[in-house]
Protein backbone atom coordinates (compact mmCIF):
# COMPACT_ATOMS: atom_id res chain seq x y z
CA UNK A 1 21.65 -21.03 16.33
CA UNK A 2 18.17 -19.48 17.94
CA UNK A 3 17.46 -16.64 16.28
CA UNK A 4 17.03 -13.04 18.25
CA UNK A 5 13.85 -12.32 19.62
CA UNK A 6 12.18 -8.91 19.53
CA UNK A 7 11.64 -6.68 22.38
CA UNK A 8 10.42 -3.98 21.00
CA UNK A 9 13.43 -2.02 20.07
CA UNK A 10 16.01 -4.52 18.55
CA UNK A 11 15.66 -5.34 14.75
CA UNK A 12 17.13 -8.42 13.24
CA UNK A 13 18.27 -8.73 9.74
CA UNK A 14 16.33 -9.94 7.17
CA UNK A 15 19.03 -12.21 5.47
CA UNK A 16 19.77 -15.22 7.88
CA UNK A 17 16.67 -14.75 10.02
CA UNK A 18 15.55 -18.34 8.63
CA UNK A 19 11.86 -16.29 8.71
CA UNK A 20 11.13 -18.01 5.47
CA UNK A 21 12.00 -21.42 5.75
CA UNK A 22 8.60 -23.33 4.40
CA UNK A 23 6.51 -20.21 5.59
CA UNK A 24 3.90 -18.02 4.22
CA UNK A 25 3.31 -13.78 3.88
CA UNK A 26 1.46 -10.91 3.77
CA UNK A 27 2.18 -8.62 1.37
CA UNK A 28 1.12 -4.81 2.89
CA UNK A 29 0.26 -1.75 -0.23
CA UNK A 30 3.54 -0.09 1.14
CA UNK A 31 5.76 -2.94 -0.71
CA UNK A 32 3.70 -3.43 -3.76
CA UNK A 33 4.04 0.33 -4.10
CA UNK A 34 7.97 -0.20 -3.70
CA UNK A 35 7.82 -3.10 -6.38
CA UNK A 36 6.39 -0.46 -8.84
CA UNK A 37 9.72 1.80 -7.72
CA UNK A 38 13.23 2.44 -9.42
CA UNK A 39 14.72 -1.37 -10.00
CA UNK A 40 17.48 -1.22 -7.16
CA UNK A 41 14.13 -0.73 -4.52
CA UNK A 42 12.44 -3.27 -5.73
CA UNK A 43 15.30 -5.71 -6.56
CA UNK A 44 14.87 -5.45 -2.86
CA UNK A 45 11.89 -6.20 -1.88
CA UNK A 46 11.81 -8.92 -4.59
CA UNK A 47 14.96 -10.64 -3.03
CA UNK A 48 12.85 -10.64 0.25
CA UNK A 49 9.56 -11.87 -0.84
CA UNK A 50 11.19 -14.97 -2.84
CA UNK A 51 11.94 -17.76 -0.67
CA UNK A 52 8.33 -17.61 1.25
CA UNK A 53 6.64 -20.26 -0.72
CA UNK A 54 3.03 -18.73 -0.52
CA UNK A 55 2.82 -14.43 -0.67
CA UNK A 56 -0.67 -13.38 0.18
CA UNK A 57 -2.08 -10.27 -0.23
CA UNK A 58 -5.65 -8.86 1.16
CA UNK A 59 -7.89 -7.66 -1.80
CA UNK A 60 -8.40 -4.40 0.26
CA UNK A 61 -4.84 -3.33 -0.61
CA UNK A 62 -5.75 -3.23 -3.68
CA UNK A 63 -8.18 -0.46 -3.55
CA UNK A 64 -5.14 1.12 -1.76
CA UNK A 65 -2.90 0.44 -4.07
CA UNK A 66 -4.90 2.21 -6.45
CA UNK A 67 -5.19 5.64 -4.20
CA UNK A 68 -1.73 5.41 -3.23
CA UNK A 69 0.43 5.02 -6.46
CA UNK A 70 -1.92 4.40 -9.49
CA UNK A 71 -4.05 7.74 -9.52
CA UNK A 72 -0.32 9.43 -8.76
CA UNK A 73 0.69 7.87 -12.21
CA UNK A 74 -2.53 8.55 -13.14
CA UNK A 75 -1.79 12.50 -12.49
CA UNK A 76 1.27 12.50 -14.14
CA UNK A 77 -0.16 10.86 -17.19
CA UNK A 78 -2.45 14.10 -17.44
CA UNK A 79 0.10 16.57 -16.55
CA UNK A 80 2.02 15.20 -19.90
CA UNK A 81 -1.13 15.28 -21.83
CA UNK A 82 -1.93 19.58 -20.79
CA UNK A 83 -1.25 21.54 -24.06
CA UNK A 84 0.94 23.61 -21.82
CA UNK A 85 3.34 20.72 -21.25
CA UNK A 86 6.41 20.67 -24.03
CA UNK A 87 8.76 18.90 -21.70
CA UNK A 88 9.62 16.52 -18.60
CA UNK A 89 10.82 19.54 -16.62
CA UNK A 90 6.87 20.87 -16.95
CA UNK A 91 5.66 17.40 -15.62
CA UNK A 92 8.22 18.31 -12.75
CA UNK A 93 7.04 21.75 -12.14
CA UNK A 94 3.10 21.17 -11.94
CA UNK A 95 3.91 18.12 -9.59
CA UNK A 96 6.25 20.52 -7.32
CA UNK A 97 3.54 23.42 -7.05
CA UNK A 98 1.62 21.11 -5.71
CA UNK A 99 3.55 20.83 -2.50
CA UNK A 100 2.11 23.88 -1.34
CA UNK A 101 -1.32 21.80 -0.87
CA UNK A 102 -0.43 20.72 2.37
CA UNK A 103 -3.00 17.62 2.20
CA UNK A 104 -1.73 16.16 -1.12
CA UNK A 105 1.92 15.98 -0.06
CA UNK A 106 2.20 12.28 0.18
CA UNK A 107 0.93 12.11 -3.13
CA UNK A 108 3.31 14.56 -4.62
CA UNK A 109 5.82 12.58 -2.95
CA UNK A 110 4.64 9.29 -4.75
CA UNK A 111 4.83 11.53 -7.88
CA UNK A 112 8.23 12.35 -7.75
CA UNK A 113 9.10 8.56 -6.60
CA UNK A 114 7.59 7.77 -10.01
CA UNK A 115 9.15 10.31 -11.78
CA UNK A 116 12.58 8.70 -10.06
CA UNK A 117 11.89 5.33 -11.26
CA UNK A 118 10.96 6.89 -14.96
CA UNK A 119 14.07 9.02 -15.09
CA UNK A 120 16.38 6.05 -13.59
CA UNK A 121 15.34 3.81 -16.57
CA UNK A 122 16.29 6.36 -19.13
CA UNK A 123 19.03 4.74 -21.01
CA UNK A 124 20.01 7.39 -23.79
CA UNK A 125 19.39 11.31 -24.24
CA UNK A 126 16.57 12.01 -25.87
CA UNK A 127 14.82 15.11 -27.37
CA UNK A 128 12.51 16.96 -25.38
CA UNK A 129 9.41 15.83 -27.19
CA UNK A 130 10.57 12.34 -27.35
CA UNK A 131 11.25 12.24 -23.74
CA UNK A 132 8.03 13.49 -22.71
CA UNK A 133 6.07 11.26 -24.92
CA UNK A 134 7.95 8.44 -23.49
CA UNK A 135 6.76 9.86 -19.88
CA UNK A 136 3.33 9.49 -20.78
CA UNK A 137 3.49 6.25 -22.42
CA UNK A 138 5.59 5.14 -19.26
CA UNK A 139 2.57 6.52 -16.45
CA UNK A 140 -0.18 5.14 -19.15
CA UNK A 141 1.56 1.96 -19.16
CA UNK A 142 1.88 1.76 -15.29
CA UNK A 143 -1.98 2.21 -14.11
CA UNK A 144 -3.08 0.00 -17.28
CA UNK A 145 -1.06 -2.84 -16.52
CA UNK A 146 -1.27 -2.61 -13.06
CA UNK A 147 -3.19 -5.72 -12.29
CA UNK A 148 -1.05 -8.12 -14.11
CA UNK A 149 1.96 -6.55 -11.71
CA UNK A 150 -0.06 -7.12 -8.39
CA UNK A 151 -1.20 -11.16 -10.00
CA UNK A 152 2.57 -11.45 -10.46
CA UNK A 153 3.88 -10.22 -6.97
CA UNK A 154 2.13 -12.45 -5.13
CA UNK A 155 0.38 -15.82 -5.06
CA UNK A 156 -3.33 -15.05 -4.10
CA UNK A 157 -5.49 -12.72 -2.43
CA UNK A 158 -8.13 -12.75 0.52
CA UNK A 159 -11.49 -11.49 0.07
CA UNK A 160 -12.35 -11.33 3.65
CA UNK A 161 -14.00 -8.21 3.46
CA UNK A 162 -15.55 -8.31 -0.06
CA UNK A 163 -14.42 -4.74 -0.91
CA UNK A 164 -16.45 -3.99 -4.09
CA UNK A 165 -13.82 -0.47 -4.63
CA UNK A 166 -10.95 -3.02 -4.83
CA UNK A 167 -12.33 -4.37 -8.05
CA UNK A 168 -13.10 -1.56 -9.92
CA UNK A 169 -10.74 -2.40 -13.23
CA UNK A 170 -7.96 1.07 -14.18
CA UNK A 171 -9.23 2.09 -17.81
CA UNK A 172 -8.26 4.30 -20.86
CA UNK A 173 -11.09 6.51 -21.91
CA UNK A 174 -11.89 7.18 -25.83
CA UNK A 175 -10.05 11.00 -25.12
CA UNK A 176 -6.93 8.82 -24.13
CA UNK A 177 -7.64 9.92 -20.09
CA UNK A 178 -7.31 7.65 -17.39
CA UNK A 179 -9.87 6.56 -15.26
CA UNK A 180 -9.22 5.59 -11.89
CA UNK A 181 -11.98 6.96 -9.82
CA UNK A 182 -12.56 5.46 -6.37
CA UNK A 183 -16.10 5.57 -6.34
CA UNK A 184 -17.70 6.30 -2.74
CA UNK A 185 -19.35 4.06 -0.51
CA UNK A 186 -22.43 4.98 2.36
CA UNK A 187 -24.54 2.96 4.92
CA UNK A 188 -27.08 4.54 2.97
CA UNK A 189 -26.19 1.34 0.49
CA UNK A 190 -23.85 -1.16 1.15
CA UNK A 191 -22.30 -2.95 -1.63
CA UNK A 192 -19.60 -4.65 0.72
CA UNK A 193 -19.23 -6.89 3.55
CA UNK A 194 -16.69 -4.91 5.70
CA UNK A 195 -19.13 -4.86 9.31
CA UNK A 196 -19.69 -8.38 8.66
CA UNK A 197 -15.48 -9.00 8.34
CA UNK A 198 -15.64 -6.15 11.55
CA UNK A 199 -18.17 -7.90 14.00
CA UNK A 200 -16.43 -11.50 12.92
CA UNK A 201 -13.46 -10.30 14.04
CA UNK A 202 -14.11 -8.39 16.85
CA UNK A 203 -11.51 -10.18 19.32
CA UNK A 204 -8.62 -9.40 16.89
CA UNK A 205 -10.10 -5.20 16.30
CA UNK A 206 -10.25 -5.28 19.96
CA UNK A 207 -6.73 -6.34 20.81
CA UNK A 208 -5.08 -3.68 18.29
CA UNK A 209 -7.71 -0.99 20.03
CA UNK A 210 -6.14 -1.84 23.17
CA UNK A 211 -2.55 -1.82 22.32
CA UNK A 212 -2.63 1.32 20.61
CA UNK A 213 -4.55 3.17 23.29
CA UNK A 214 -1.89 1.66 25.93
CA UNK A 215 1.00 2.64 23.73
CA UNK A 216 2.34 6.49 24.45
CA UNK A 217 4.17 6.88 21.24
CA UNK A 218 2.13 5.61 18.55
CA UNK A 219 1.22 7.31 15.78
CA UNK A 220 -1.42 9.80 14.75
CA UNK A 221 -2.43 7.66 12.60
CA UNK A 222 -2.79 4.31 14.95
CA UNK A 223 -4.77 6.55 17.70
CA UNK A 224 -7.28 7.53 14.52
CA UNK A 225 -7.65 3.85 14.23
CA UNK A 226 -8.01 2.91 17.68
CA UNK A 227 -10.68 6.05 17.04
CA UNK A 228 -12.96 4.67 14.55
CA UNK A 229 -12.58 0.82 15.63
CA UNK A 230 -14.41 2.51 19.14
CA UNK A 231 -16.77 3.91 16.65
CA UNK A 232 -17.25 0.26 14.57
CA UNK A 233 -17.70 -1.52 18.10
CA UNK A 234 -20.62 0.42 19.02
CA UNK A 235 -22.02 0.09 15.02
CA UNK A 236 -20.03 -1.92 12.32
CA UNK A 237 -21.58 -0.45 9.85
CA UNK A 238 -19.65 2.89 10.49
CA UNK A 239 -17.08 0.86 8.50
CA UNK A 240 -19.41 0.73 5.48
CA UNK A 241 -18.48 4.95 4.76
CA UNK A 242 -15.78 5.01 2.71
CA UNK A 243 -14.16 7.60 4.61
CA UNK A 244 -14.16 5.55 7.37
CA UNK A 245 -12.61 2.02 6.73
CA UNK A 246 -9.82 3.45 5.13
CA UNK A 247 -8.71 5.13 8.57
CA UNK A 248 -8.60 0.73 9.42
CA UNK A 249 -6.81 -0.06 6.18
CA UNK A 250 -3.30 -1.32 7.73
CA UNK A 251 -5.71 -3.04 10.63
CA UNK A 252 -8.23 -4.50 8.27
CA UNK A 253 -5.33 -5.73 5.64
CA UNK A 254 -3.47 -7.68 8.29
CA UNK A 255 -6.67 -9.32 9.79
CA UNK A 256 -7.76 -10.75 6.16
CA UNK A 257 -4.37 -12.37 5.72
CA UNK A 258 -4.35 -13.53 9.56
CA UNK A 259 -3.40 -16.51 8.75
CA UNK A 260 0.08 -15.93 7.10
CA UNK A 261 2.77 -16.71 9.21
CA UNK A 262 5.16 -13.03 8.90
CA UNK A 263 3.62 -9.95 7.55
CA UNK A 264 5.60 -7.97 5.43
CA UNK A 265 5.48 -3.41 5.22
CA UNK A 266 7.58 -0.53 4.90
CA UNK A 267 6.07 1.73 7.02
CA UNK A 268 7.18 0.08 10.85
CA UNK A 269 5.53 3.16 13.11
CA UNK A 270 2.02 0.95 12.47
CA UNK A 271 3.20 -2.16 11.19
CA UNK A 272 5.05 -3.05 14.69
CA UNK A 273 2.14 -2.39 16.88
CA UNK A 274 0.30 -4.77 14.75
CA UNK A 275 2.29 -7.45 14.37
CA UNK A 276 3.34 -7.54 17.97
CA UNK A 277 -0.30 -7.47 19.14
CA UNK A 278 -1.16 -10.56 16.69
CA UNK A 279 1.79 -12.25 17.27
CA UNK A 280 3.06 -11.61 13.84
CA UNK A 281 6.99 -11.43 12.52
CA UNK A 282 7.44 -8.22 10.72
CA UNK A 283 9.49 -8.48 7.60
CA UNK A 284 10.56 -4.75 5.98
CA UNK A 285 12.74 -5.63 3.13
CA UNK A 286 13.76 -1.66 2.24
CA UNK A 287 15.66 -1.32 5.39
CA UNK A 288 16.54 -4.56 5.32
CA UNK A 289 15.41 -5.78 8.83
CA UNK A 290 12.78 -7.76 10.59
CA UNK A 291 10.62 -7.82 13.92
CA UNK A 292 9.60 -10.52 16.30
CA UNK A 293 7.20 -10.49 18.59
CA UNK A 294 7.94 -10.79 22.54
């Protein structure tokens, strides 16, 4: 039976889409984050990912991985450690008055995603004290290990653009804090090679520019792409601020791992657009469905 193509609006199963049959993937940060989630999320995602016999994932999602959910865990790990802190409910409470920061809400919603995979696990009551050290052992244990999790989720990695922030190793400090500083980059001095991986690629950065710029309902956040690969076109180098390439980081993640044959995300309002405009399947194993291209 031919399977259903996309058009744009129809979605098509994941199970018996034959989409991995022999075939390779890209792994995006949103389902690496899910893999660090409560088990029954990534049960999912793991499911998904398993028959593809080779799961790539671009080195640059690392260094997103590592603002998106491990300086979260990271947060929470210091919110248990505040002398103020006697239980879980106080880990809760800091995390929820930070809500009215209206530019750290997605990570206070990562926070509490944690705090739902931490409290899911729980398998018998415990006393307060003992619960909240187990908290902090459970965030410390997350950012320290995270590495061997990402090695372990996937097969390899591209290095396309060289992203020195991507390597910077998580690490306990001799007061027991966590470091996972992003440190910043400049054109003042560039320690990566991400106008090179630009200006190499310039057809591909081009096409997406184009498709979002003709598409009415994409997202803020695709038209601030389109935005700064303008910007990039006229200099590459405006990719070298730190600031900068991460408005690309969805773009520039799907153009080092090019070469898989489906991409895999959760978050569809960019990952479409994308994978339409390379001619890309779109896998998203949390809702369970998947995207052709026309």
């Amino acid at each position: 039976m031919a399977e259903p193509e996309f058009d744009g609006k129809e979605t098509v199963p994941v199970q018996g889409s034959n989409l991995a049959a022999g075939k390779t993937i890209l792994v995006d940060t949103s389902l690496l984050i899910e893999l660090q989630k409560a088990d029954k999320k990534a049960l999912r995602v793991r499911e998904a990912l398993a028959p593809f016999r080779f799961r790539g994932v671009s080195s640059y999602s690392k260094l997103e991985f590592k603002r998106a959910w491990l300086r979260p865990m990271a947060y929470i790990h210091t919110c248990c450690c505040r002398a103020e802190t006697r239980s879980v409910a106080d880990v809760w409470e800091q995390i929820e008055r930070r809500l009215s920061i209206s530019f750290q809400r997605r990570q206070v919603q990562t926070c509490l995603q944690a705090m739902d995979a931490f409290l899911r696990a729980a398998h018998r009551p415990l006393s307060e004290r003992a619960e909240l050290a187990r908290l902090r052992n459970f965030s410390k244990t997350r950012v320290l290990e995270a590495a061997t999790a990402l090695r372990e989720a996937v097969t390899d990695e591209f290095k396309g653009t060289d992203c020195v922030r991507a390597e910077e190793v998580t690490k306990e400090h001799s007061d027991g804090s966590l470091d996972v500083m992003i440190r910043r980059c400049s054109p003042d001095k560039i320690r990566c090679q991400v106008h090179l991986f630009f200006t190499d690629n310039a057809a591909t950065f081009a096409l997406l520019a184009e498709a979002i710029g003709s598409n009415d309902e994409a997202s803020e956040e695709l038209k601030t792409t389109e935005h700064h690969i303008r910007l990039a076109q006229q200099d590459a180098t405006h990719l070298c601020d730190d600031r900068h390439c991460a408005k690309l980081a969805d773009s520039i993640i799907a153009v080092d791992g090019k070469k898989m044959d489906v991409f895999a995300a959760n978050n569809d309002k960019e990952w479409i657009t994308i994978a339409k405009t390379m001619t890309k399947p779109l896998v998203n194993p949390v809702s369970g469905l998947c995207y052709r291209p026309d």
